[in-house]
N, C-alpha and C. Protein backbone atom coordinates (compact mmCIF):
# COMPACT_ATOMS: atom_id res chain seq x y z
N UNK A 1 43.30 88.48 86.56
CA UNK A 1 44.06 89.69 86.34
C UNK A 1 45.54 89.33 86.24
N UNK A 2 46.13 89.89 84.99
CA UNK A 2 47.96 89.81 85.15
C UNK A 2 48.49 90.06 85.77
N UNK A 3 49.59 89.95 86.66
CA UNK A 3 50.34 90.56 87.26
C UNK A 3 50.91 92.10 86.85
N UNK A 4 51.10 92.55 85.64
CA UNK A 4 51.33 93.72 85.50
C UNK A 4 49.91 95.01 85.81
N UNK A 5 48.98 93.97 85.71
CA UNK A 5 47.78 95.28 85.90
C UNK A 5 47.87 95.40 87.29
N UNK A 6 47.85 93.80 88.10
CA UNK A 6 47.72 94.09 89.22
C UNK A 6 48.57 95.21 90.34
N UNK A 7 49.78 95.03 89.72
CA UNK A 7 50.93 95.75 89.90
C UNK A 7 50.37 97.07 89.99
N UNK A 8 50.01 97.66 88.89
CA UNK A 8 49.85 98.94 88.50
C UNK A 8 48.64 99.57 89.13
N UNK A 9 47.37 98.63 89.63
CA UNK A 9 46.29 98.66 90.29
C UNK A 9 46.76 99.70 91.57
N UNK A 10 47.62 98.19 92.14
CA UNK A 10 48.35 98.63 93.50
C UNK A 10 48.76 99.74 93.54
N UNK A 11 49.66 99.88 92.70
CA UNK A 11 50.64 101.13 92.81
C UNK A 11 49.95 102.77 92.95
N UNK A 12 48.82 102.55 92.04
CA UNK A 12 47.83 103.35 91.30
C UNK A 12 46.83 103.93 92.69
N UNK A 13 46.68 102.42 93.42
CA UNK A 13 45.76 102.86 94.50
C UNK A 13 46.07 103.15 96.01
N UNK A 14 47.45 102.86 95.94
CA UNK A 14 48.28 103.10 97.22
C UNK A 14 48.55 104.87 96.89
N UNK A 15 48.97 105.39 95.62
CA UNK A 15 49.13 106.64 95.32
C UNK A 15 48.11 107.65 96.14
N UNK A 16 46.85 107.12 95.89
CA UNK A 16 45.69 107.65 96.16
C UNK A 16 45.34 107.66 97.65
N UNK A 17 45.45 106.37 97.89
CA UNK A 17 45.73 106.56 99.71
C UNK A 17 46.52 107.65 100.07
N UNK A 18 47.66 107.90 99.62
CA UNK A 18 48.72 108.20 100.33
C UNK A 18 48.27 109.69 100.88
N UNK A 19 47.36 109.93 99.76
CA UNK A 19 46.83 111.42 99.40
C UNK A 19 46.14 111.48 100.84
N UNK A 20 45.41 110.58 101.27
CA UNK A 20 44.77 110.40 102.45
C UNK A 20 45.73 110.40 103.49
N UNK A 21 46.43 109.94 103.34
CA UNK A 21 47.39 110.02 104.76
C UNK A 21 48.55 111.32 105.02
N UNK A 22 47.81 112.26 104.29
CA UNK A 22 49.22 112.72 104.56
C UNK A 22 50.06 113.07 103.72
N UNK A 23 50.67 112.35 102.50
CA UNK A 23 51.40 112.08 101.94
C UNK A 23 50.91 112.61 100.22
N UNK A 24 52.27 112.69 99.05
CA UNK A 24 51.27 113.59 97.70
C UNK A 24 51.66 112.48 97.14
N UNK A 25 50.89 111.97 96.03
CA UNK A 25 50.14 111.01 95.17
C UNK A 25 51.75 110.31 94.58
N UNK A 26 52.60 111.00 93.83
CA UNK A 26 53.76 110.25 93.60
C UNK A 26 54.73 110.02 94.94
N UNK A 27 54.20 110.47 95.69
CA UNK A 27 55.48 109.99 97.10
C UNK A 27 54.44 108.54 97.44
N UNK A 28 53.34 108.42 97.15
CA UNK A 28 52.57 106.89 97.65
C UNK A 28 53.17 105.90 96.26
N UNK A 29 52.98 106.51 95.09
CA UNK A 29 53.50 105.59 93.79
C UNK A 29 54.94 104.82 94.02
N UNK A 30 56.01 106.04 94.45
CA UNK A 30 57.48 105.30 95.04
C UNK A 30 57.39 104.22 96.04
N UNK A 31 57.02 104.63 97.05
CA UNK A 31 56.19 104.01 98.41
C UNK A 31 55.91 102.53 98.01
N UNK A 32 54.93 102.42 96.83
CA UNK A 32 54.21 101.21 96.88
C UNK A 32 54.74 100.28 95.88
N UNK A 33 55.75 100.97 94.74
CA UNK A 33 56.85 100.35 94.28
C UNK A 33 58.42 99.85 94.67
N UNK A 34 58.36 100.27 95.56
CA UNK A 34 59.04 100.13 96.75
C UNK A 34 58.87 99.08 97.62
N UNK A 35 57.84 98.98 97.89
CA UNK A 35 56.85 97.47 98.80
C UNK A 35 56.96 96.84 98.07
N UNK A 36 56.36 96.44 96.63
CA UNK A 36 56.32 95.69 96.06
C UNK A 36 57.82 94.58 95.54
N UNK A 37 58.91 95.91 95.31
CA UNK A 37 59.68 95.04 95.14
C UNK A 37 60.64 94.40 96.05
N UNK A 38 61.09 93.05 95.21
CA UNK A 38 61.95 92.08 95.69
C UNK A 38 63.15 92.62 96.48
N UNK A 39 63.60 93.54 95.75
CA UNK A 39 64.89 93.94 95.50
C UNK A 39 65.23 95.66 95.39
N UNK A 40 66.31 96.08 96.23
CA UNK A 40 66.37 97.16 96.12
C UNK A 40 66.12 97.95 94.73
N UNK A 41 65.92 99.09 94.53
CA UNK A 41 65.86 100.22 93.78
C UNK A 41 66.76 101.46 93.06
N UNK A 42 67.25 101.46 92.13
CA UNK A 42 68.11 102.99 92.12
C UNK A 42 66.98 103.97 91.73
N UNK A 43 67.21 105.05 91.78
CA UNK A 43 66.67 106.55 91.26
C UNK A 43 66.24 106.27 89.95
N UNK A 44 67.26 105.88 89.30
CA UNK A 44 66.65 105.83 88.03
C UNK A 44 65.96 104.59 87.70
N UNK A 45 65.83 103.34 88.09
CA UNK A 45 64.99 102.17 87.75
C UNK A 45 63.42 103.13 88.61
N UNK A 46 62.96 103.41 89.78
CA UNK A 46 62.13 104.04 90.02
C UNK A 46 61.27 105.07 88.92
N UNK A 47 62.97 106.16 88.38
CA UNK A 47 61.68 107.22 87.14
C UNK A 47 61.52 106.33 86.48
N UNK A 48 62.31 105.37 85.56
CA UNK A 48 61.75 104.72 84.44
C UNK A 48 60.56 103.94 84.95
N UNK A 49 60.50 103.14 85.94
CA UNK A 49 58.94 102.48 85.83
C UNK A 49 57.77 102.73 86.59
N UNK A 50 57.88 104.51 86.75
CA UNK A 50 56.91 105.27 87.46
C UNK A 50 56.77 106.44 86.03
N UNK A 51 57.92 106.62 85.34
CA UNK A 51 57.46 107.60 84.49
C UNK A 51 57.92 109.09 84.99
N UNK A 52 58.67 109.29 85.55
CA UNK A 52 58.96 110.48 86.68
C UNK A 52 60.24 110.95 86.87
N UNK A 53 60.32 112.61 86.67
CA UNK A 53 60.98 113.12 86.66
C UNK A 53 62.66 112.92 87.36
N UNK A 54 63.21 113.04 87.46
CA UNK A 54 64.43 112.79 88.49
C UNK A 54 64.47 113.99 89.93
N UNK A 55 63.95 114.95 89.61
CA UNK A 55 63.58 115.60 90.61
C UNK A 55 62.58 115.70 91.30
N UNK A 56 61.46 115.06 90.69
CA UNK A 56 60.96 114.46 91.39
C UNK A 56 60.48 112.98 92.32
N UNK A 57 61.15 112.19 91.86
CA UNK A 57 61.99 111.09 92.20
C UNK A 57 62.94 111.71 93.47
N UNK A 58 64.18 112.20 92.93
CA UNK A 58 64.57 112.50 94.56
C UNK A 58 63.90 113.60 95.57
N UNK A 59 63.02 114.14 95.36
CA UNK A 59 62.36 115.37 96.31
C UNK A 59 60.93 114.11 96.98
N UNK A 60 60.80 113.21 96.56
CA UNK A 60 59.68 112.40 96.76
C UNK A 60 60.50 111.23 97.87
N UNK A 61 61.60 110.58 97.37
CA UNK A 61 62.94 109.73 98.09
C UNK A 61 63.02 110.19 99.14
N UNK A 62 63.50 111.64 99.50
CA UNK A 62 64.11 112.32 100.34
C UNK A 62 62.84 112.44 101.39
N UNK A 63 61.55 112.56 101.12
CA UNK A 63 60.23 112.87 101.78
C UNK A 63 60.27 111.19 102.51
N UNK A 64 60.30 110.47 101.62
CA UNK A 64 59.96 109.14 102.13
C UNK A 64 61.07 108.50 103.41
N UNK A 65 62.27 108.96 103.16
CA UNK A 65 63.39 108.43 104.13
C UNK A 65 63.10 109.37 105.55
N UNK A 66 62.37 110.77 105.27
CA UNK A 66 61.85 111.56 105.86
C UNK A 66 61.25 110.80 107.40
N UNK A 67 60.40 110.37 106.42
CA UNK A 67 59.32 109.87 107.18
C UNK A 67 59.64 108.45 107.73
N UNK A 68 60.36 107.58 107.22
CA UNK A 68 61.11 106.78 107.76
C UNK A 68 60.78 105.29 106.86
N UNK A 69 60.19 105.36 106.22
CA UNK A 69 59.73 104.68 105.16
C UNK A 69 60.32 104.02 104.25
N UNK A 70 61.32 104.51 103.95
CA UNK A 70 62.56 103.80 102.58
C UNK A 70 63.64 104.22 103.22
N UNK A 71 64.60 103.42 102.86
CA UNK A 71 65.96 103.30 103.29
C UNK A 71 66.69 103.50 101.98
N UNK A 72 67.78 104.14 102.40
CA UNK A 72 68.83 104.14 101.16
C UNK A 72 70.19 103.62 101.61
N UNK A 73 70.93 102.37 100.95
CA UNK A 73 71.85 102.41 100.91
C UNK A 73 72.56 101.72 98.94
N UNK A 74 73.64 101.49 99.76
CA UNK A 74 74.71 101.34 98.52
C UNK A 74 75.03 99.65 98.36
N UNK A 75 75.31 99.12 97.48
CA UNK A 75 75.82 98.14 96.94
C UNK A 75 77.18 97.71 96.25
N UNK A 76 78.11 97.02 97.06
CA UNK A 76 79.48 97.04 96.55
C UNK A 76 79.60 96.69 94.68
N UNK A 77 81.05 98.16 94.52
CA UNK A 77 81.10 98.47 93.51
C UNK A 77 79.85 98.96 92.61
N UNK A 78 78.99 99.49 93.29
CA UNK A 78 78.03 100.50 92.56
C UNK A 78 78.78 101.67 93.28
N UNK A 79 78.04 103.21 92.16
CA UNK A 79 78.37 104.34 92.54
C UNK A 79 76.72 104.95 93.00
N UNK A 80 75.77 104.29 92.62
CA UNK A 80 74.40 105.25 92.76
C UNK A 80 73.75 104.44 93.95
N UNK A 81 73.14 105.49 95.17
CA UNK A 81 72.26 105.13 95.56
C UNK A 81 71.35 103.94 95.43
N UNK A 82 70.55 103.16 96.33
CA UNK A 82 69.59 102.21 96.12
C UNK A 82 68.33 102.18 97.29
N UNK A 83 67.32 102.23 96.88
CA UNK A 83 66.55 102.10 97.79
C UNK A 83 65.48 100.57 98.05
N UNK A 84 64.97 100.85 99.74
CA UNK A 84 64.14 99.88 99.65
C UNK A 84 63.23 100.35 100.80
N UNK A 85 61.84 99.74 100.84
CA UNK A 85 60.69 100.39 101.69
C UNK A 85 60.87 99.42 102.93
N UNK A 86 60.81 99.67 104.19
CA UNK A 86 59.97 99.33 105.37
C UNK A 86 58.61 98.14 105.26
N UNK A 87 59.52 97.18 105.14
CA UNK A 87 58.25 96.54 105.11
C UNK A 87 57.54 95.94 105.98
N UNK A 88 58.00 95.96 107.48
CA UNK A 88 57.12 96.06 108.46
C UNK A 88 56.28 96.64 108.94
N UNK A 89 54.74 95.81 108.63
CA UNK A 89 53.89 97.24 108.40
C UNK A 89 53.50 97.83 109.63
N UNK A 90 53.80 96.79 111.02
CA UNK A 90 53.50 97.63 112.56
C UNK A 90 54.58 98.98 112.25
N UNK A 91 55.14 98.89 111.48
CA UNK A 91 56.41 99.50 111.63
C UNK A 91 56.18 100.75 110.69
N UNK A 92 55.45 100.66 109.41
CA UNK A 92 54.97 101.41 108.59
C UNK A 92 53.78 102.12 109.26
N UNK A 93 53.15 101.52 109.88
CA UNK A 93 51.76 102.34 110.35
C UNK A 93 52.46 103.08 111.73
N UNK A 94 53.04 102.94 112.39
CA UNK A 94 53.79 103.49 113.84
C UNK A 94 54.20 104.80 112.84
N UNK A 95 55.30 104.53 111.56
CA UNK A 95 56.18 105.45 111.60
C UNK A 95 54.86 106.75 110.91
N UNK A 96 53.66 106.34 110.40
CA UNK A 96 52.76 107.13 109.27
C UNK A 96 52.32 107.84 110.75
N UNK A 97 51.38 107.23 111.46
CA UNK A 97 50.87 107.87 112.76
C UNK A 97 51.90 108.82 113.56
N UNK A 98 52.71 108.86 113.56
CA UNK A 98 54.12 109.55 114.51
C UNK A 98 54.42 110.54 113.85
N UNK A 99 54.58 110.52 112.13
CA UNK A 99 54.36 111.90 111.10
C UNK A 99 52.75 112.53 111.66
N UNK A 100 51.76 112.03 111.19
CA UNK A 100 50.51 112.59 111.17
C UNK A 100 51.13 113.32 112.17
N UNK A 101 51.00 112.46 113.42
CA UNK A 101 50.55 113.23 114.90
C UNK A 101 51.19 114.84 115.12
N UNK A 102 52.69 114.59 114.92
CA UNK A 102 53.28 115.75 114.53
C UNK A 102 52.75 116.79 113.76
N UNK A 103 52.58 116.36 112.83
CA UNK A 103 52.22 117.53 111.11
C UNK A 103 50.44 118.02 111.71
N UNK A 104 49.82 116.93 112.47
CA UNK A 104 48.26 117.79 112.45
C UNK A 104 47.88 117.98 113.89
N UNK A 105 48.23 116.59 114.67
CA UNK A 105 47.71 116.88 116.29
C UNK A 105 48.31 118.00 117.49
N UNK A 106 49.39 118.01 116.70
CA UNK A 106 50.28 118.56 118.03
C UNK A 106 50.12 120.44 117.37
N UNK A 107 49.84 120.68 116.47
CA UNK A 107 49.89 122.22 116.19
C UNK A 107 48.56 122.85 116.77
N UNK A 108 47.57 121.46 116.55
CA UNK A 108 45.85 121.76 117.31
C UNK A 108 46.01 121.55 119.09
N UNK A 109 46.71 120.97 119.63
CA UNK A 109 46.98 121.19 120.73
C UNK A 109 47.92 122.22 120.90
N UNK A 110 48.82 123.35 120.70
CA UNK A 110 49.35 124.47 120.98
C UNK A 110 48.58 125.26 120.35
N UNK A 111 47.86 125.37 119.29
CA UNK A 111 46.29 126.56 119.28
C UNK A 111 45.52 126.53 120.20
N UNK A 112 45.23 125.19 120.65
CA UNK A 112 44.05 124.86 121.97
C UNK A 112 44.59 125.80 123.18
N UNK A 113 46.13 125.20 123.61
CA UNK A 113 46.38 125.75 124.62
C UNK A 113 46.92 127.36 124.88
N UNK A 114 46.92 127.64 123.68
CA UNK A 114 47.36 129.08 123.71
C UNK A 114 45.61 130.27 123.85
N UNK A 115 44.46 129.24 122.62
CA UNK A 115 43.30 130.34 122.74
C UNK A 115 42.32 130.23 123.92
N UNK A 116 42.90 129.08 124.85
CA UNK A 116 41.50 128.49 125.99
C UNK A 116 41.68 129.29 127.06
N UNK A 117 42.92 130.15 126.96
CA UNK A 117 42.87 131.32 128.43
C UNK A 117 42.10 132.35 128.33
N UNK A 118 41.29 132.74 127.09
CA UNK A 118 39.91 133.55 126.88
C UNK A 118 39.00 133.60 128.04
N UNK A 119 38.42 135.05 128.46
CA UNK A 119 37.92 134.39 129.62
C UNK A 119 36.52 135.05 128.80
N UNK A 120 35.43 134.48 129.76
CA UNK A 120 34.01 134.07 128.88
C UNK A 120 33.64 135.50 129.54
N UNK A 121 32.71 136.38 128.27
CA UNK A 121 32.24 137.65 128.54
C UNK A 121 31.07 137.98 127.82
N UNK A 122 30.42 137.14 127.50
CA UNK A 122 29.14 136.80 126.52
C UNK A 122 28.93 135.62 125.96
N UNK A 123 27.36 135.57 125.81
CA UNK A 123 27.22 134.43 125.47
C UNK A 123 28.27 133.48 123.78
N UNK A 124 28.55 134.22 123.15
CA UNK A 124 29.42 134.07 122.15
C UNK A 124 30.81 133.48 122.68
N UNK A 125 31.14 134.07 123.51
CA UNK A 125 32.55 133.92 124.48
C UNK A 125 32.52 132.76 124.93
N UNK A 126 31.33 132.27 125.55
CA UNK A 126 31.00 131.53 126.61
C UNK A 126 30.82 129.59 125.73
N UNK A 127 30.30 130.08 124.69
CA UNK A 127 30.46 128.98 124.04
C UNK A 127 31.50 128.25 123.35
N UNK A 128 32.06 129.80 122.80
CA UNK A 128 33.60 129.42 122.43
C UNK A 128 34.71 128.65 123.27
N UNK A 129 34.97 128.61 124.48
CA UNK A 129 35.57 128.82 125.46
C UNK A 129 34.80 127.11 126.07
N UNK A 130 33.43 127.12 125.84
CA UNK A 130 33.14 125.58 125.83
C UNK A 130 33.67 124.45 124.54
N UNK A 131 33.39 125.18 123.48
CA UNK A 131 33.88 123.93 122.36
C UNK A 131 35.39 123.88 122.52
N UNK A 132 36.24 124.73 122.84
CA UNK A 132 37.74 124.70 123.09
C UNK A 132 37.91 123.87 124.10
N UNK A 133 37.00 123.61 125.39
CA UNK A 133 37.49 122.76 126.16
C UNK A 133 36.94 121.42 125.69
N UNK A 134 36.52 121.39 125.21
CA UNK A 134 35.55 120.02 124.60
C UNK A 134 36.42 119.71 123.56
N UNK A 135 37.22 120.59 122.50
CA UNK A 135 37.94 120.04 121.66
C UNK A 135 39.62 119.62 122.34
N UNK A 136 39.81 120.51 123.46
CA UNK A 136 41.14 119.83 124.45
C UNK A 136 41.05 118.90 124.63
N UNK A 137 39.92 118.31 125.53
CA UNK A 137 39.75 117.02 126.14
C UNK A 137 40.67 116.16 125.45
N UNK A 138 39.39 115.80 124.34
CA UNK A 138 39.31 115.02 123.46
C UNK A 138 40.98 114.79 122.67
N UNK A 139 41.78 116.03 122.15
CA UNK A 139 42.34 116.28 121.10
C UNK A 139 43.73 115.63 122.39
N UNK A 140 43.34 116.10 123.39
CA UNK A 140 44.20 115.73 124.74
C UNK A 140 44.69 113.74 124.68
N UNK A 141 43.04 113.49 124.87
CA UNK A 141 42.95 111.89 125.12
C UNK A 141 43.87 111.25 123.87
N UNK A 142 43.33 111.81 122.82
CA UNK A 142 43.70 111.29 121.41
C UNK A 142 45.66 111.28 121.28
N UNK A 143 46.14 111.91 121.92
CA UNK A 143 47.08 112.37 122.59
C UNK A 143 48.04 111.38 123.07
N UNK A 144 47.19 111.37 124.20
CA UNK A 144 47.51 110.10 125.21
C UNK A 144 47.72 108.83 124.37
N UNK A 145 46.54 108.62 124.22
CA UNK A 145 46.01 107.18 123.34
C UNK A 145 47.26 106.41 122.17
N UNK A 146 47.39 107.76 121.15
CA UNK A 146 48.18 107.69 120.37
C UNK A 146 50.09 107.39 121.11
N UNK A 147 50.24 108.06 121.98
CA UNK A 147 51.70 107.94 122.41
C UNK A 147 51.55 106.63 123.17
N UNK A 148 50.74 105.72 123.97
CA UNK A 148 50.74 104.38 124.05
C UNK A 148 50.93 103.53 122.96
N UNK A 149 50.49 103.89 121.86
CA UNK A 149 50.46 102.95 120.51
C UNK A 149 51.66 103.00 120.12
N UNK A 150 51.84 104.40 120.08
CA UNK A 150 53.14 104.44 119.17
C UNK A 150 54.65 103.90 120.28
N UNK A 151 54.42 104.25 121.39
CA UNK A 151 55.70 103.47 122.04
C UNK A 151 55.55 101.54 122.43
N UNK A 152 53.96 101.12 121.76
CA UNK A 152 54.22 99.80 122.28
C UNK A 152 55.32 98.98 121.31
N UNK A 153 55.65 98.31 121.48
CA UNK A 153 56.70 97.61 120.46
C UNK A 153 56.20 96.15 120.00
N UNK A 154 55.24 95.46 120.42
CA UNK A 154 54.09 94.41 119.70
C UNK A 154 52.84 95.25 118.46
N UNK A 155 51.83 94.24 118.12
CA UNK A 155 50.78 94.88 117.58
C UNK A 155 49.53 94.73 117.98
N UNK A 156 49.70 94.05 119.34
CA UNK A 156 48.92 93.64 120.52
C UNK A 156 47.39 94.80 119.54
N UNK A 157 48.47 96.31 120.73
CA UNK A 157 47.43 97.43 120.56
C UNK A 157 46.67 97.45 119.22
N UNK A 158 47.71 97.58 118.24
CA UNK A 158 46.73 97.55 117.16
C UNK A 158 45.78 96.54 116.67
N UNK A 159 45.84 95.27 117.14
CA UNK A 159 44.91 94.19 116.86
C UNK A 159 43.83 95.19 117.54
N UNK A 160 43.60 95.08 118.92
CA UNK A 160 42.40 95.35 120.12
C UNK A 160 41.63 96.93 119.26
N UNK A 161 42.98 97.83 118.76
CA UNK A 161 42.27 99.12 118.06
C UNK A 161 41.28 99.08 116.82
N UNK A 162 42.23 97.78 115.84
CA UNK A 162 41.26 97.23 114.63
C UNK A 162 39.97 96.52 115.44
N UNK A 163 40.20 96.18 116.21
CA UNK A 163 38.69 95.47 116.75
C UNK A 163 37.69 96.64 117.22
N UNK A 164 38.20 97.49 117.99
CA UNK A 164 37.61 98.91 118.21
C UNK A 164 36.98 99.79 117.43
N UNK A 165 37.26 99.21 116.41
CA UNK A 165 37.46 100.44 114.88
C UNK A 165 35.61 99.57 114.40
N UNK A 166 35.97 98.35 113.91
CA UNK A 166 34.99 97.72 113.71
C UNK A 166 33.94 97.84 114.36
C-alpha cells in the first residue's frame, strides 16, 4: 500500500472511530491529520487536505483544543494560527475518558441520585427502585475506577486495564 492511501485509510478510519468516542466524523479527520503530521498545521493547509469548509475547520479546531487534543500556537513572523495534536497517547486517552466521563457518566449519576429517593409502593415501584440501585452501584464503581485512572500519571493502570479488557 502507498503511503497516500495509507494516509487516507487512517484518516478515513480514525474519522469513524471518533464517531464512537464521542466525537463527529470531521473533528476525528482533523484529529488524525493532526497525528499524523510532522509538523504543525494552519486552518487553511487542514481545509485544503481534508476538503473542508473553513467553518468547519474552525468549529471542529475549537472542539478539539476543547477537549484538549490540539494545541494552537503561532510561529515567528506568521500572522495565522497553527496547529498540532497531543501526541501522547496516555495523554490522548486520559484527556478522551475525562470528556466522556463528563458528557455521559456524571449526568447518569445526578439522574440516579435525584430518581432513587422513590419509595417502593408496588411491585412496579419495587423493581424500579431495584434496577436504580443496581445501576448506582455499578455507575458509582465505574466512577471510582475511572478517577484512579485518570489521576494516575504512568500507564501502569492502563497496561493491567488492557490486560483486564482481554
Amino acid at each position: 500500500m502507498e503511503f497516500s492511501q495509507a494516509k487516507q485509510q487512517f484518516i478515513t478510519t480514525w474519522g469513524e472511530l471518533g464517531c464512537n468516542w464521542g466525537i463527529c466524523r470531521t473533528m476525528g479527520h482533523i484529529h488524525a491529520l493532526l497525528l499524523i503530521s510532522p509538523d504543525m498545521m494552519s486552518a487553511e493547509e487542514i481545509m485544503d487536505e481534508l476538503q473542508i469548509s473553513r467553518g468547519n475547520s474552525n468549529m471542529n479546531l475549537r472542539a478539539l483544543m476543547d477537549w484538549g487534543l490540539v494545541y494552537r500556537s503561532s510561529k515567528p513572523g506568521e500572522r495565522k494560527d497553527f496547529y498540532k495534536a497531543e501526541k501522547d497517547f496516555w495523554n490522548v486517552f486520559r484527556k478522551t475518558l475525562r470528556k466522556r466521563k463528563q458528557k455521559e457518566l456524571a449526568p447518569m449519576l445526578s439522574m440516579i441520585k435525584d430518581i432513587s429517593a422513590v419509595e417502593p409502593q408496588c411491585a412496579n415501584s419495587l423493581e424500579f427502585k431495584k434496577v436504580v440501585n443496581d445501576l448506582g452501584m455499578i455507575s458509582s464503581a465505574a466512577d471510582k475506577s475511572l478517577d484512579k485512572l485518570l489521576n494516575s500519571e504512568s500507564n501502569l493502570l492502563l497496561n493491567a486495564f488492557v490486560k483486564v479488557m482481554r
